[in-house]
PDB file of N, CA and C in Angstrom:
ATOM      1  N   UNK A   1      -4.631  -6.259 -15.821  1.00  0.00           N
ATOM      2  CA  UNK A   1      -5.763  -5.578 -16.435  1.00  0.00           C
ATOM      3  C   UNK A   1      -6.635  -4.974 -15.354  1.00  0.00           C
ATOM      4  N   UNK A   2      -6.829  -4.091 -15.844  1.00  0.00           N
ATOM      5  CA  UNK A   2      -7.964  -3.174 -14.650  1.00  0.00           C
ATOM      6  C   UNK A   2      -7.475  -2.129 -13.449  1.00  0.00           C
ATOM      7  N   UNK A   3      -5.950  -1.862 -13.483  1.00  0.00           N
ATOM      8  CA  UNK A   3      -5.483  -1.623 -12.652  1.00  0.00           C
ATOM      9  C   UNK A   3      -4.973  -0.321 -13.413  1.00  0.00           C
ATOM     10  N   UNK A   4      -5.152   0.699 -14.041  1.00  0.00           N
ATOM     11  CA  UNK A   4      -4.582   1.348 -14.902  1.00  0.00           C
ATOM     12  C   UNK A   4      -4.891   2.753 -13.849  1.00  0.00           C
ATOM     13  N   UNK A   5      -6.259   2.812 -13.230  1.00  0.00           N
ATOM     14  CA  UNK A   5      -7.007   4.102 -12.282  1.00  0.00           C
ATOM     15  C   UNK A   5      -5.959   3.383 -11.129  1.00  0.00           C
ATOM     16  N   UNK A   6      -5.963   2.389 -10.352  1.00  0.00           N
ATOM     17  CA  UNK A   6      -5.354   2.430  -9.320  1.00  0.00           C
ATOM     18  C   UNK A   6      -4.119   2.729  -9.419  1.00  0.00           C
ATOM     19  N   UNK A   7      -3.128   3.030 -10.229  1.00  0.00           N
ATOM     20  CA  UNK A   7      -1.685   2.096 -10.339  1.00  0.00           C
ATOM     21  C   UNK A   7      -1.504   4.246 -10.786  1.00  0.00           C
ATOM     22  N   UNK A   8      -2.161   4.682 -11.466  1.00  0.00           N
ATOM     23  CA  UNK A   8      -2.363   6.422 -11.715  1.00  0.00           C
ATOM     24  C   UNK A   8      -2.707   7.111 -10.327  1.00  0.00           C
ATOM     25  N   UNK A   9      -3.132   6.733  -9.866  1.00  0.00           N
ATOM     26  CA  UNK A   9      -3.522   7.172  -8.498  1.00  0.00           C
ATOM     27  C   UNK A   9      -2.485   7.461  -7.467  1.00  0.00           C
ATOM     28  N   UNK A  10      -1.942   6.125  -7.414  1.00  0.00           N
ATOM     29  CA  UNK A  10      -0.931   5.738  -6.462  1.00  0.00           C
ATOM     30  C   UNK A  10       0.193   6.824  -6.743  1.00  0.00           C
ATOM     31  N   UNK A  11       0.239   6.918  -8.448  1.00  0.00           N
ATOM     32  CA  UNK A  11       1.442   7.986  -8.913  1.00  0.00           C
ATOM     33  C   UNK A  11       0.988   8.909  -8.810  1.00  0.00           C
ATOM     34  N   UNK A  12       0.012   9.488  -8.564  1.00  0.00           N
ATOM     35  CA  UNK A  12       0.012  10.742  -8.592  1.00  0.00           C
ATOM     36  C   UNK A  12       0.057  11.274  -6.875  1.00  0.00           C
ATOM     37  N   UNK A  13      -0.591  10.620  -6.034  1.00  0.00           N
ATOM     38  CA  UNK A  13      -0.185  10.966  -4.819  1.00  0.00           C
ATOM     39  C   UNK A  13       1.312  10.795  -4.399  1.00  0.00           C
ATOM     40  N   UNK A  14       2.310  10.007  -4.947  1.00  0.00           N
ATOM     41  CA  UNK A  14       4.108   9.825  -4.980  1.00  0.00           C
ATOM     42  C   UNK A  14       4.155  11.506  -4.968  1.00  0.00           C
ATOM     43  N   UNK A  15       3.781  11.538  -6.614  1.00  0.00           N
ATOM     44  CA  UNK A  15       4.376  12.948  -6.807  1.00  0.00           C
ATOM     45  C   UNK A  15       3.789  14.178  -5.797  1.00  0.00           C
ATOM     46  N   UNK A  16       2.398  14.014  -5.276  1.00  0.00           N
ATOM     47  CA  UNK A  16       1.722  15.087  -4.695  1.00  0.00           C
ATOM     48  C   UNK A  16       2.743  15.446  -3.425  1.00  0.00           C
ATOM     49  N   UNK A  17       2.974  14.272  -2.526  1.00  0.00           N
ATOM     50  CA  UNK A  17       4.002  13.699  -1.643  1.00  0.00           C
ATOM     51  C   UNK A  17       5.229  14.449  -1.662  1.00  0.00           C
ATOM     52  N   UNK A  18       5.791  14.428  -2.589  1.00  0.00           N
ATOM     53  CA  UNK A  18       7.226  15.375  -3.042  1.00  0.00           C
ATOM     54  C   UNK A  18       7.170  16.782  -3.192  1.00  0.00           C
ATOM     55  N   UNK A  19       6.047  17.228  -3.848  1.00  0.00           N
ATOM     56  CA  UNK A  19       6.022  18.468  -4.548  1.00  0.00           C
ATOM     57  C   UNK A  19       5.385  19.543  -3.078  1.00  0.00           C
ATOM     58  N   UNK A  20       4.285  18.941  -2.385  1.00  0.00           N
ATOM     59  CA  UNK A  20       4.050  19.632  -1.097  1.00  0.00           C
ATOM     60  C   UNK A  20       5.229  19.699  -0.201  1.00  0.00           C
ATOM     61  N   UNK A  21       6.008  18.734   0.103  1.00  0.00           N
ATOM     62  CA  UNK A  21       7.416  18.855   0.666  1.00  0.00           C
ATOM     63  C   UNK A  21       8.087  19.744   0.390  1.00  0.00           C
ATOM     64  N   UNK A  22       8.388  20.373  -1.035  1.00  0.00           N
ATOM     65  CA  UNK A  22       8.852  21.187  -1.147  1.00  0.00           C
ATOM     66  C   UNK A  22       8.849  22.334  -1.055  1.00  0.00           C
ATOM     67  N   UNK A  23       7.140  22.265  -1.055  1.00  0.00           N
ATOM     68  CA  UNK A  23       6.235  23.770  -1.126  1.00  0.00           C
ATOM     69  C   UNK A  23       6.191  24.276   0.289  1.00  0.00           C
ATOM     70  N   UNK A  24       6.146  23.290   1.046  1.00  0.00           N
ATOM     71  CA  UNK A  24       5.511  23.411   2.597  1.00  0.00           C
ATOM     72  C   UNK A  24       7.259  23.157   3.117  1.00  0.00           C
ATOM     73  N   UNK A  25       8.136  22.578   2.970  1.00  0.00           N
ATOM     74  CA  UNK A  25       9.145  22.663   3.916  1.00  0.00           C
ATOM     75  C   UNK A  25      10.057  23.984   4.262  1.00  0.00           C
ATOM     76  N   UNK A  26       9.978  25.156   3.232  1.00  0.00           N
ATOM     77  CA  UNK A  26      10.192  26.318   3.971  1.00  0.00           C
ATOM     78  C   UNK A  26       9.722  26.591   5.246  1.00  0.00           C
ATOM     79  N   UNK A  27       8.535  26.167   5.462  1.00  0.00           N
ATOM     80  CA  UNK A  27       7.376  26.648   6.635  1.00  0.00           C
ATOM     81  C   UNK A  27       7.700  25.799   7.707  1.00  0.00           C
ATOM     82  N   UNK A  28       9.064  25.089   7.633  1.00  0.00           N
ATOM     83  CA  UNK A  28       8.854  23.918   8.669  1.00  0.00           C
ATOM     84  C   UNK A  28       7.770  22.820   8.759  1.00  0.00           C
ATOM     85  N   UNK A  29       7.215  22.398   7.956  1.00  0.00           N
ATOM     86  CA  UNK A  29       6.364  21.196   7.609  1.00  0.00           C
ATOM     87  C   UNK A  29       6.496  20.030   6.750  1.00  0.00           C
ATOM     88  N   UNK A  30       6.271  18.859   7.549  1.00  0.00           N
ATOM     89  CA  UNK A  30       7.197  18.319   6.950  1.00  0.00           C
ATOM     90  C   UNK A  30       5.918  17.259   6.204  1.00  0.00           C
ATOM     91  N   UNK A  31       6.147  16.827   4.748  1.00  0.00           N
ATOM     92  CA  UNK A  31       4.690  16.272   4.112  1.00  0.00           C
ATOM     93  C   UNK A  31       5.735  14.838   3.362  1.00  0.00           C
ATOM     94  N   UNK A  32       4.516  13.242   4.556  1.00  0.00           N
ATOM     95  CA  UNK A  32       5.195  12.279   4.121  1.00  0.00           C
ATOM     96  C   UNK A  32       3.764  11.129   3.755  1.00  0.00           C
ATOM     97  N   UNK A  33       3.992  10.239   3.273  1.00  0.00           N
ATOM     98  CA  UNK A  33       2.501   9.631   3.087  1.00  0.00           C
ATOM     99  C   UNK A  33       3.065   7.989   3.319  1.00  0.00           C
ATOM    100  N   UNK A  34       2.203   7.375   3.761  1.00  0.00           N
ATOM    101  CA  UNK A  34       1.837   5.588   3.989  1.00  0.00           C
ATOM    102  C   UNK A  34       1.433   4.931   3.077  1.00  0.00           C
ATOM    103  N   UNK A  35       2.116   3.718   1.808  1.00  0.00           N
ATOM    104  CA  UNK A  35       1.974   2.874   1.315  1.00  0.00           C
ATOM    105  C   UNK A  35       1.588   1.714   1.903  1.00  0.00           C
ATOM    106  N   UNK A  36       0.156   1.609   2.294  1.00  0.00           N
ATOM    107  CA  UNK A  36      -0.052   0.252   2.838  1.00  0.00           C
ATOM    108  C   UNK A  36      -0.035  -1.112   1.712  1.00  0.00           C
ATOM    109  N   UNK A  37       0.154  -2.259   2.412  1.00  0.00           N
ATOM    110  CA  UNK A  37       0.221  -3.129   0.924  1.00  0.00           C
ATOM    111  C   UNK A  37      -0.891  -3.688   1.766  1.00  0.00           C
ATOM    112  N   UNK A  38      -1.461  -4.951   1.329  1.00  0.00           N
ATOM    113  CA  UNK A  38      -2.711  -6.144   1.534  1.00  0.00           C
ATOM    114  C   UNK A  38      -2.863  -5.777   3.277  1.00  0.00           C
ATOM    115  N   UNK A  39      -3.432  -5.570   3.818  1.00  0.00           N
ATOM    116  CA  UNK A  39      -3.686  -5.045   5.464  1.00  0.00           C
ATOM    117  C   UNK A  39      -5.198  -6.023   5.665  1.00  0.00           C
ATOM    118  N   UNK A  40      -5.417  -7.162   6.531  1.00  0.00           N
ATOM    119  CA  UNK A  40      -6.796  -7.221   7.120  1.00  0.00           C
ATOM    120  C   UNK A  40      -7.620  -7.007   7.754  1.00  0.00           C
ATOM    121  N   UNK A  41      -8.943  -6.017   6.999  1.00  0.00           N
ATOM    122  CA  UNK A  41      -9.178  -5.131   8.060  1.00  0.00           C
ATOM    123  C   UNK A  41     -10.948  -5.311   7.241  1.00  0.00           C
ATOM    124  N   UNK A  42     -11.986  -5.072   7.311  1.00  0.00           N
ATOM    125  CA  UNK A  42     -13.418  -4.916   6.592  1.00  0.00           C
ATOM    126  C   UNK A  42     -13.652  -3.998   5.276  1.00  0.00           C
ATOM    127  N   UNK A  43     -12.499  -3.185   5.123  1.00  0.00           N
ATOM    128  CA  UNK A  43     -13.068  -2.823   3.598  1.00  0.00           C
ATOM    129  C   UNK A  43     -11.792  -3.747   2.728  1.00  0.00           C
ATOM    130  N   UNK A  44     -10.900  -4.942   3.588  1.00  0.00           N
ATOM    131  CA  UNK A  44      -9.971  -5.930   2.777  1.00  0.00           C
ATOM    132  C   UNK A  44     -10.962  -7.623   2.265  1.00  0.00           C
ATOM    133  N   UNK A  45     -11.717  -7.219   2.926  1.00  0.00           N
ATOM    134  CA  UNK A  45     -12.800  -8.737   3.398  1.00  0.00           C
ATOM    135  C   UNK A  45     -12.799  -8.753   1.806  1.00  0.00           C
ATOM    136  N   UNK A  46     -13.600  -8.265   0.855  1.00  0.00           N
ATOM    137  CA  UNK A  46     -14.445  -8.797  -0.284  1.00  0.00           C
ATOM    138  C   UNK A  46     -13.036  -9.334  -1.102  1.00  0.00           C
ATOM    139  N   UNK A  47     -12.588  -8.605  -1.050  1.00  0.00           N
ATOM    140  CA  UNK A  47     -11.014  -8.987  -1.836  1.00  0.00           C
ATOM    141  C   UNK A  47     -10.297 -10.112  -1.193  1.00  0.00           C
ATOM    142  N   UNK A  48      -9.778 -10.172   0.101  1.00  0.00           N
ATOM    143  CA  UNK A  48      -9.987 -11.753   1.026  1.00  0.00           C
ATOM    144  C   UNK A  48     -10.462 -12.449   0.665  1.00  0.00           C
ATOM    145  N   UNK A  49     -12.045 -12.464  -0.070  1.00  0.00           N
ATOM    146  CA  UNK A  49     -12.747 -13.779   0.422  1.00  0.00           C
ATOM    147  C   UNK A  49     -12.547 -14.457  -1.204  1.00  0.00           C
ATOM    148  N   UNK A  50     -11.693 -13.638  -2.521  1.00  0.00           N
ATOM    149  CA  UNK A  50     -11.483 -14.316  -3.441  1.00  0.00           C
ATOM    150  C   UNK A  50     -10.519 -15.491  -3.408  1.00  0.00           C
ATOM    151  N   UNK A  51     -10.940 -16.596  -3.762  1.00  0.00           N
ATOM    152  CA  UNK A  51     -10.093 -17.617  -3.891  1.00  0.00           C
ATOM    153  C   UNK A  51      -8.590 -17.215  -4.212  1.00  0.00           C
ATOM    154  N   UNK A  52      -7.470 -17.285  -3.444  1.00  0.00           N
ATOM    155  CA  UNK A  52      -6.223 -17.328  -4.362  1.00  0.00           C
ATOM    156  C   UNK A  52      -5.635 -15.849  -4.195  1.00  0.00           C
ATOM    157  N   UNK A  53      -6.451 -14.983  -4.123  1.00  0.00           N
ATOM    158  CA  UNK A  53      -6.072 -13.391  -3.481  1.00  0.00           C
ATOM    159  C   UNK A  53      -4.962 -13.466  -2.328  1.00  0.00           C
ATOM    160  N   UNK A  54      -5.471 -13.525  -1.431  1.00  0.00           N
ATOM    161  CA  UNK A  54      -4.858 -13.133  -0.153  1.00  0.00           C
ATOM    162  C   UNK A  54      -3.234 -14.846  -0.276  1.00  0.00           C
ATOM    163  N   UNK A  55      -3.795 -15.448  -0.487  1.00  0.00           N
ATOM    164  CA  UNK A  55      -2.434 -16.714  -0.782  1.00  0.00           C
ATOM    165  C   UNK A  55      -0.798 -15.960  -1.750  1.00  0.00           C
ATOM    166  N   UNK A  56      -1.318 -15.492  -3.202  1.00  0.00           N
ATOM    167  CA  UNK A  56      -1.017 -15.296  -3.898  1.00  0.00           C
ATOM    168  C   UNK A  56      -0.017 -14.175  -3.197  1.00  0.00           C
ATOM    169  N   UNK A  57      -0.787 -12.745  -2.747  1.00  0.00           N
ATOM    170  CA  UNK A  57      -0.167 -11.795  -2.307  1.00  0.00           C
ATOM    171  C   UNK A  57       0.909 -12.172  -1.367  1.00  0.00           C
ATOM    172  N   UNK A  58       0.779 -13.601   0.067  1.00  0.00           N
ATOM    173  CA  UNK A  58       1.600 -13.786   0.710  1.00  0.00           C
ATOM    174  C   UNK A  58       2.514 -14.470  -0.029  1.00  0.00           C
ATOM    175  N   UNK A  59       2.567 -15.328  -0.778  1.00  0.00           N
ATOM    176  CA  UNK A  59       3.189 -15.946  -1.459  1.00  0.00           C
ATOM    177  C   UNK A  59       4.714 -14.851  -2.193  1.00  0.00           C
ATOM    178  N   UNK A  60       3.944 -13.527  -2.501  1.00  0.00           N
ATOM    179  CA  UNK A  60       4.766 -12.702  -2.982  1.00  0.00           C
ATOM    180  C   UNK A  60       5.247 -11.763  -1.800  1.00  0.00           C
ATOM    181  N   UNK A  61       5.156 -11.605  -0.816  1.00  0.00           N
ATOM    182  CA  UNK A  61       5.981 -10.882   0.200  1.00  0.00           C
ATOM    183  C   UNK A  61       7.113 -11.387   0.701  1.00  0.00           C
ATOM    184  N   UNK A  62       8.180 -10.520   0.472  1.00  0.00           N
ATOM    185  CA  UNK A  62       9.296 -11.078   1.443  1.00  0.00           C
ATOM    186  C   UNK A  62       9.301 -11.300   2.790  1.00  0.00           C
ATOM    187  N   UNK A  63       8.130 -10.827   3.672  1.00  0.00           N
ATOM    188  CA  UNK A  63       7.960 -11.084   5.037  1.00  0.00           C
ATOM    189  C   UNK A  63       7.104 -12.475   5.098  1.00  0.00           C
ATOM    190  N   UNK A  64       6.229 -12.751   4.444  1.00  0.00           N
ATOM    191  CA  UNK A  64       5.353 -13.948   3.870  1.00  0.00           C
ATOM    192  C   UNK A  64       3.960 -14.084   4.713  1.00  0.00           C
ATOM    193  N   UNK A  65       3.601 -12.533   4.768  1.00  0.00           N
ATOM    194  CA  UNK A  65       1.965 -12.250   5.259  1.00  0.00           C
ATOM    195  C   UNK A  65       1.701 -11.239   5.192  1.00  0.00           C
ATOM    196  N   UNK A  66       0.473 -11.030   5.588  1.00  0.00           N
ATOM    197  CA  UNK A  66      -0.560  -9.930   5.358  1.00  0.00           C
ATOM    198  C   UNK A  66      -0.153  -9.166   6.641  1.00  0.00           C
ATOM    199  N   UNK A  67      -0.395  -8.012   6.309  1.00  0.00           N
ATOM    200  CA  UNK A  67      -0.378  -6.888   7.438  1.00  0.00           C
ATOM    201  C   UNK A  67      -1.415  -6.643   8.432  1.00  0.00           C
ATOM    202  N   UNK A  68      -1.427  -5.776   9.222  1.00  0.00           N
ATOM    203  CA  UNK A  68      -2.331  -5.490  10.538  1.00  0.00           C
ATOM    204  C   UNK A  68      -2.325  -4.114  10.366  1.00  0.00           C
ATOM    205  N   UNK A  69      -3.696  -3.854  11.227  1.00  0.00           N
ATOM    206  CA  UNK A  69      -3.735  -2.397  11.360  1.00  0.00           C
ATOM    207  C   UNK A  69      -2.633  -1.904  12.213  1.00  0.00           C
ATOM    208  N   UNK A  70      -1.895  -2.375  13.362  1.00  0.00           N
ATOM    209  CA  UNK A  70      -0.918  -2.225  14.183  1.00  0.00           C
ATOM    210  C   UNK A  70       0.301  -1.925  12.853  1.00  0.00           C
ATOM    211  N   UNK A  71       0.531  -2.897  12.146  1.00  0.00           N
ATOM    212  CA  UNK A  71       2.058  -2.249  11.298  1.00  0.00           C
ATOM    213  C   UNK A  71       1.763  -1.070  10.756  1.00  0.00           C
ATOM    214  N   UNK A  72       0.217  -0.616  10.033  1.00  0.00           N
ATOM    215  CA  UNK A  72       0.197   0.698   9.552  1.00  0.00           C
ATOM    216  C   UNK A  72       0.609   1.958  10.726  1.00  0.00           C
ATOM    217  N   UNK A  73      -0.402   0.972  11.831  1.00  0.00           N
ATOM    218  CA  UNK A  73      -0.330   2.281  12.825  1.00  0.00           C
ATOM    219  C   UNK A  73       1.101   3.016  13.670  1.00  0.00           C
ATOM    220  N   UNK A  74       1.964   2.178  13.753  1.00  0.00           N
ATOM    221  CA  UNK A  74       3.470   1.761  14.140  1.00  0.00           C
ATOM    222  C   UNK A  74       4.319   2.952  12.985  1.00  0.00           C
ATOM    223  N   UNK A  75       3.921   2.575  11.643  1.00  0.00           N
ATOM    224  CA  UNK A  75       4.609   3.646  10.828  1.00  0.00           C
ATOM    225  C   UNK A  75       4.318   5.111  10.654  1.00  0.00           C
ATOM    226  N   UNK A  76       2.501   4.690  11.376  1.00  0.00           N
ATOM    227  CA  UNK A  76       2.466   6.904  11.321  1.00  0.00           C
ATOM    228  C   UNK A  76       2.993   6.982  13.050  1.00  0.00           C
ATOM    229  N   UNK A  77       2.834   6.288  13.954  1.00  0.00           N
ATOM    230  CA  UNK A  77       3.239   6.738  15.377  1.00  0.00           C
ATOM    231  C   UNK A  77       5.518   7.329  14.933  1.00  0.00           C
ATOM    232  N   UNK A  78       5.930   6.463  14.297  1.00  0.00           N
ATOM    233  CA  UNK A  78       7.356   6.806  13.923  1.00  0.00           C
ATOM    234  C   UNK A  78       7.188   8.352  13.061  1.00  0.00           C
ATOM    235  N   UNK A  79       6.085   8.298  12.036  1.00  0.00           N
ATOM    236  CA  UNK A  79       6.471   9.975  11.254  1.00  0.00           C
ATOM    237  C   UNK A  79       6.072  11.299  11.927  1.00  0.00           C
ATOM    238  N   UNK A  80       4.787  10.735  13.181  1.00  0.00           N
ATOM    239  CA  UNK A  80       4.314  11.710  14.203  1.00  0.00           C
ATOM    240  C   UNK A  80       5.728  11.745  15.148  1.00  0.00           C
ATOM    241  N   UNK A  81       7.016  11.304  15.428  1.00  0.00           N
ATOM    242  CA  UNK A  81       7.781  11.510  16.415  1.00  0.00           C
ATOM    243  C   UNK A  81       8.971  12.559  15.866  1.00  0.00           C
ATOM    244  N   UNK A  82       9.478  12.978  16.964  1.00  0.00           N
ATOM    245  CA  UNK A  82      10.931  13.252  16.722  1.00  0.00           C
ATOM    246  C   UNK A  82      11.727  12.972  15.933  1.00  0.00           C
ATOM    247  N   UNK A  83      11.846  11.278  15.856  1.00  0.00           N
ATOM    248  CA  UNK A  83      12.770  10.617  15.199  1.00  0.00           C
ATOM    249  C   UNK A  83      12.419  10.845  13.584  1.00  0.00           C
ATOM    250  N   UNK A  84      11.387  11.075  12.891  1.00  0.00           N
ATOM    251  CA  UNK A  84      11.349  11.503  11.505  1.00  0.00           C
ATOM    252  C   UNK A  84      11.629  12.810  11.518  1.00  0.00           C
ATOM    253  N   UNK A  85      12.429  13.466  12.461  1.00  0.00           N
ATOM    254  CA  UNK A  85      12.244  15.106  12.030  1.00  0.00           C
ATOM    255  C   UNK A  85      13.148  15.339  10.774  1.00  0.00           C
ATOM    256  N   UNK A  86      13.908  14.879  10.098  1.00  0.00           N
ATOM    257  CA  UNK A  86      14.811  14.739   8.885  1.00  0.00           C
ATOM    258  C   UNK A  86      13.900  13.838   7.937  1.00  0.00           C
ATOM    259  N   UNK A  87      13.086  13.511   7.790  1.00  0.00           N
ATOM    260  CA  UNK A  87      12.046  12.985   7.132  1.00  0.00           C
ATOM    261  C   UNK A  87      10.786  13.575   6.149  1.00  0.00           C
ATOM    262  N   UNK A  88      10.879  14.008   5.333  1.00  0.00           N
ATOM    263  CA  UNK A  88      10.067  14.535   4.311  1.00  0.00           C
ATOM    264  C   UNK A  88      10.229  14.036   2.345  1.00  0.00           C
ATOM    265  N   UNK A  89       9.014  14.461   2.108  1.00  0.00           N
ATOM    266  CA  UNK A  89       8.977  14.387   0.700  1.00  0.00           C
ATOM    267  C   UNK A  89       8.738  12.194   0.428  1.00  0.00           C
ATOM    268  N   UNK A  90       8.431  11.827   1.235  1.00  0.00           N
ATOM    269  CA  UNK A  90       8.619  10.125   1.465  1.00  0.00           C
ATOM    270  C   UNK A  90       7.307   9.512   1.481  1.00  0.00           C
ATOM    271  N   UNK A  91       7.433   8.478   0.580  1.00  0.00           N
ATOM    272  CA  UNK A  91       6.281   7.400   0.453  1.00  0.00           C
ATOM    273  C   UNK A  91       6.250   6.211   1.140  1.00  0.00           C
ATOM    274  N   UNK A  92       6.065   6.061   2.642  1.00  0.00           N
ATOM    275  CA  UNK A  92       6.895   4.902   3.110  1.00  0.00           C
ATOM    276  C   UNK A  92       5.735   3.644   2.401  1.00  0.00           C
ATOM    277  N   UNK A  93       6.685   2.496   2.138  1.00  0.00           N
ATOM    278  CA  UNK A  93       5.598   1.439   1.107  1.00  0.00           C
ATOM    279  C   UNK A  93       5.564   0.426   2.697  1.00  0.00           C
ATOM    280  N   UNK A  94       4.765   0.578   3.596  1.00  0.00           N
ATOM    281  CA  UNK A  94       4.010  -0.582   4.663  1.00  0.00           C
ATOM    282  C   UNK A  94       4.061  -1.902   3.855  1.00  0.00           C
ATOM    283  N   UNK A  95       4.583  -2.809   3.655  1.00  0.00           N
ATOM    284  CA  UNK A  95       3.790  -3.713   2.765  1.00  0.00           C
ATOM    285  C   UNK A  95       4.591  -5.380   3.108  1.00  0.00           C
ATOM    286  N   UNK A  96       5.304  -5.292   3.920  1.00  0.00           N
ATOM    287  CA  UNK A  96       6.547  -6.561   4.172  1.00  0.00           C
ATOM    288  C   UNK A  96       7.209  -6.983   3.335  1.00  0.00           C
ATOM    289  N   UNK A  97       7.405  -6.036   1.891  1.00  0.00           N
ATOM    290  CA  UNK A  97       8.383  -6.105   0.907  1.00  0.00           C
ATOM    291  C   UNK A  97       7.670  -7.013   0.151  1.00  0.00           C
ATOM    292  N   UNK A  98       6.312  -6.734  -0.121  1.00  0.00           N
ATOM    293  CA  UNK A  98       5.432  -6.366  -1.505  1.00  0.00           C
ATOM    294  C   UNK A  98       5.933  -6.231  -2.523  1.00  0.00           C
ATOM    295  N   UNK A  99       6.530  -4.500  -2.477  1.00  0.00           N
ATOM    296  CA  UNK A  99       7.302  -4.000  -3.514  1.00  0.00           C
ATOM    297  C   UNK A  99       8.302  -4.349  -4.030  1.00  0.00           C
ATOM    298  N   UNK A 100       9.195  -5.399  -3.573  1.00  0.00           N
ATOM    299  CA  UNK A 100      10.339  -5.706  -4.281  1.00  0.00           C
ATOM    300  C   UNK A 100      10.001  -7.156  -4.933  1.00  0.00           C
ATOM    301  N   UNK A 101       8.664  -7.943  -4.919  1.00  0.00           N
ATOM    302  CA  UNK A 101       8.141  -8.852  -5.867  1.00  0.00           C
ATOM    303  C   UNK A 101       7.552  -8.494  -6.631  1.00  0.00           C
ATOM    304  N   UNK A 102       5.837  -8.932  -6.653  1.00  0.00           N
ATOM    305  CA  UNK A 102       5.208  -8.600  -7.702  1.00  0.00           C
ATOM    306  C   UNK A 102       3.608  -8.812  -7.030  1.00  0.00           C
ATOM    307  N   UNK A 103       2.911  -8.043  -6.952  1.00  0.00           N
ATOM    308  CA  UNK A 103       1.732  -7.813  -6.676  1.00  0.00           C
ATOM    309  C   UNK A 103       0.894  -9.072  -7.484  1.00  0.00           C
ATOM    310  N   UNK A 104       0.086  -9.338  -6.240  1.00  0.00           N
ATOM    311  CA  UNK A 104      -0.840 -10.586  -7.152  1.00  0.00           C
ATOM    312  C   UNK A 104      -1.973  -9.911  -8.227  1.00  0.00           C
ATOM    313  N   UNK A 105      -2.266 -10.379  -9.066  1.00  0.00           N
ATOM    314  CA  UNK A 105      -3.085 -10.356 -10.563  1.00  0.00           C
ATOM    315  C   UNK A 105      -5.033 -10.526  -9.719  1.00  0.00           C
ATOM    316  N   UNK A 106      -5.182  -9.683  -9.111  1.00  0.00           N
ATOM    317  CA  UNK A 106      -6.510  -9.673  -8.916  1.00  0.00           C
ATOM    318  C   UNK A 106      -7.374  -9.756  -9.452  1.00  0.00           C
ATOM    319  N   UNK A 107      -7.436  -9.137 -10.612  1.00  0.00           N
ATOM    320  CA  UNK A 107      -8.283  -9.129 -11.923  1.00  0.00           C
ATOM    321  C   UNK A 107      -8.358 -10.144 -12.463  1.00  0.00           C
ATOM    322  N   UNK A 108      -7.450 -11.326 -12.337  1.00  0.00           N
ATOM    323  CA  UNK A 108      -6.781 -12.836 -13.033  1.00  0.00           C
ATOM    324  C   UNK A 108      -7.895 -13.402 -12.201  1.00  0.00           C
ATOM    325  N   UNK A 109      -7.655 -13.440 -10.619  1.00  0.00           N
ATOM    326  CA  UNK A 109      -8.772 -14.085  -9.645  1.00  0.00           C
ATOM    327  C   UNK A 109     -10.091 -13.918  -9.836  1.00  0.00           C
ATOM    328  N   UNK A 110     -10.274 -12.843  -9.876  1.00  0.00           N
ATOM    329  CA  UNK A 110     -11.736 -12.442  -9.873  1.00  0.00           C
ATOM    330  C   UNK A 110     -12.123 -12.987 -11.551  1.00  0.00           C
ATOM    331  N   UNK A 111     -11.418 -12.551 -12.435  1.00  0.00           N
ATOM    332  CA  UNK A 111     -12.324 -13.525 -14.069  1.00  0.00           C
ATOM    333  C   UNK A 111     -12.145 -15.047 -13.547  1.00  0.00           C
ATOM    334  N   UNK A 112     -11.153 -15.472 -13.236  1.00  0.00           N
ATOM    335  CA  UNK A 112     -11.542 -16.768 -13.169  1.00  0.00           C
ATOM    336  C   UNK A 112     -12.874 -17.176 -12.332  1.00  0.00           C
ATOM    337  N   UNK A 113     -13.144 -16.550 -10.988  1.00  0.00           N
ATOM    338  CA  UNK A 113     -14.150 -16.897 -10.210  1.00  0.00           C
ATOM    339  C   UNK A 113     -15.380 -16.499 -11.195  1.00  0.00           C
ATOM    340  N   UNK A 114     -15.489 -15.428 -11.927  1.00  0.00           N
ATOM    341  CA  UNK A 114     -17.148 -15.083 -12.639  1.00  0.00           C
ATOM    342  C   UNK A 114     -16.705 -16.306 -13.537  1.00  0.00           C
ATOM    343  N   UNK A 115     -15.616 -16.820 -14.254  1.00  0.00           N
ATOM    344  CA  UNK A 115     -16.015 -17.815 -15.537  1.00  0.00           C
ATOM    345  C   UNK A 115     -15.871 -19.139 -14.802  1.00  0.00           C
ATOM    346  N   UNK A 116     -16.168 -19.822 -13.535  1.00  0.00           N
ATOM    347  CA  UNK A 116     -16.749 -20.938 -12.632  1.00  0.00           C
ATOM    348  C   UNK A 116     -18.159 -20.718 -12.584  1.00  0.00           C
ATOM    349  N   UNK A 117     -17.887 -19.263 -12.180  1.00  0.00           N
ATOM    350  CA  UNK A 117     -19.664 -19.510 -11.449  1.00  0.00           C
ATOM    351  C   UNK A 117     -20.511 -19.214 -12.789  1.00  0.00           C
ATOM    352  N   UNK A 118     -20.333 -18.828 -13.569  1.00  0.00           N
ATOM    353  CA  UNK A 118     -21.154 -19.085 -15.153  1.00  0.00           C
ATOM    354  C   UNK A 118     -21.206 -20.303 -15.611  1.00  0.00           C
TER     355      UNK A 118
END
């Protein structure tokens, strides 16, 4: 619940992702975008500091932790090189295999914490 603007969002930049690739790769340009998953960093803190958040999410990664600004930064230093020059139209998902579980229920955390502290 509550995730209906984020989860639209996310799809619509996928598709934005593809469709500029196509538009722009005549021109030699190549258009790819960064799926970060849970990263700890100060705008991750308020969401961190919910009970059961940040557990939950590791709990569901196949790598079995939270990310760094270094893994985001590691995946644009690879799409800024050479080596992506065959690389376009791509959503890379950053996330230590996030995506192939199941994203923790944030909205679940956070009602439970307002119906304690009431």
């Amino acid at each position: 619940a509550g995730m209906s603007a984020y989860c639209a969002a996310k799809a619509g930049l996928s598709m934005l992702t593809q469709v500029a690739a196509l538009e722009m790769g005549p021109r030699g340009i190549r258009v790819n975008a960064v799926a970060p998953g849970f990263v700890h960093t100060p705008l991750t803190a308020a969401a961190a500091s919910v009970p059961g958040v940040v557990e939950d999410y590791v709990d569901n990664t196949a790598l079995g932790r939270a990310g760094t600004p270094e893994d985001i930064a590691n995946a644009v230093v690879y799409l800024c090189s050479p080596g992506s020059s065959w690389l376009t139209g791509e959503v890379l998902d950053i996330n230590g295999g996030a995506h192939l579980k199941r994203y923790p229920d944030v909205m679940g955390h956070v009602m439970r914490l307002v119906e304690q502290s009431s």
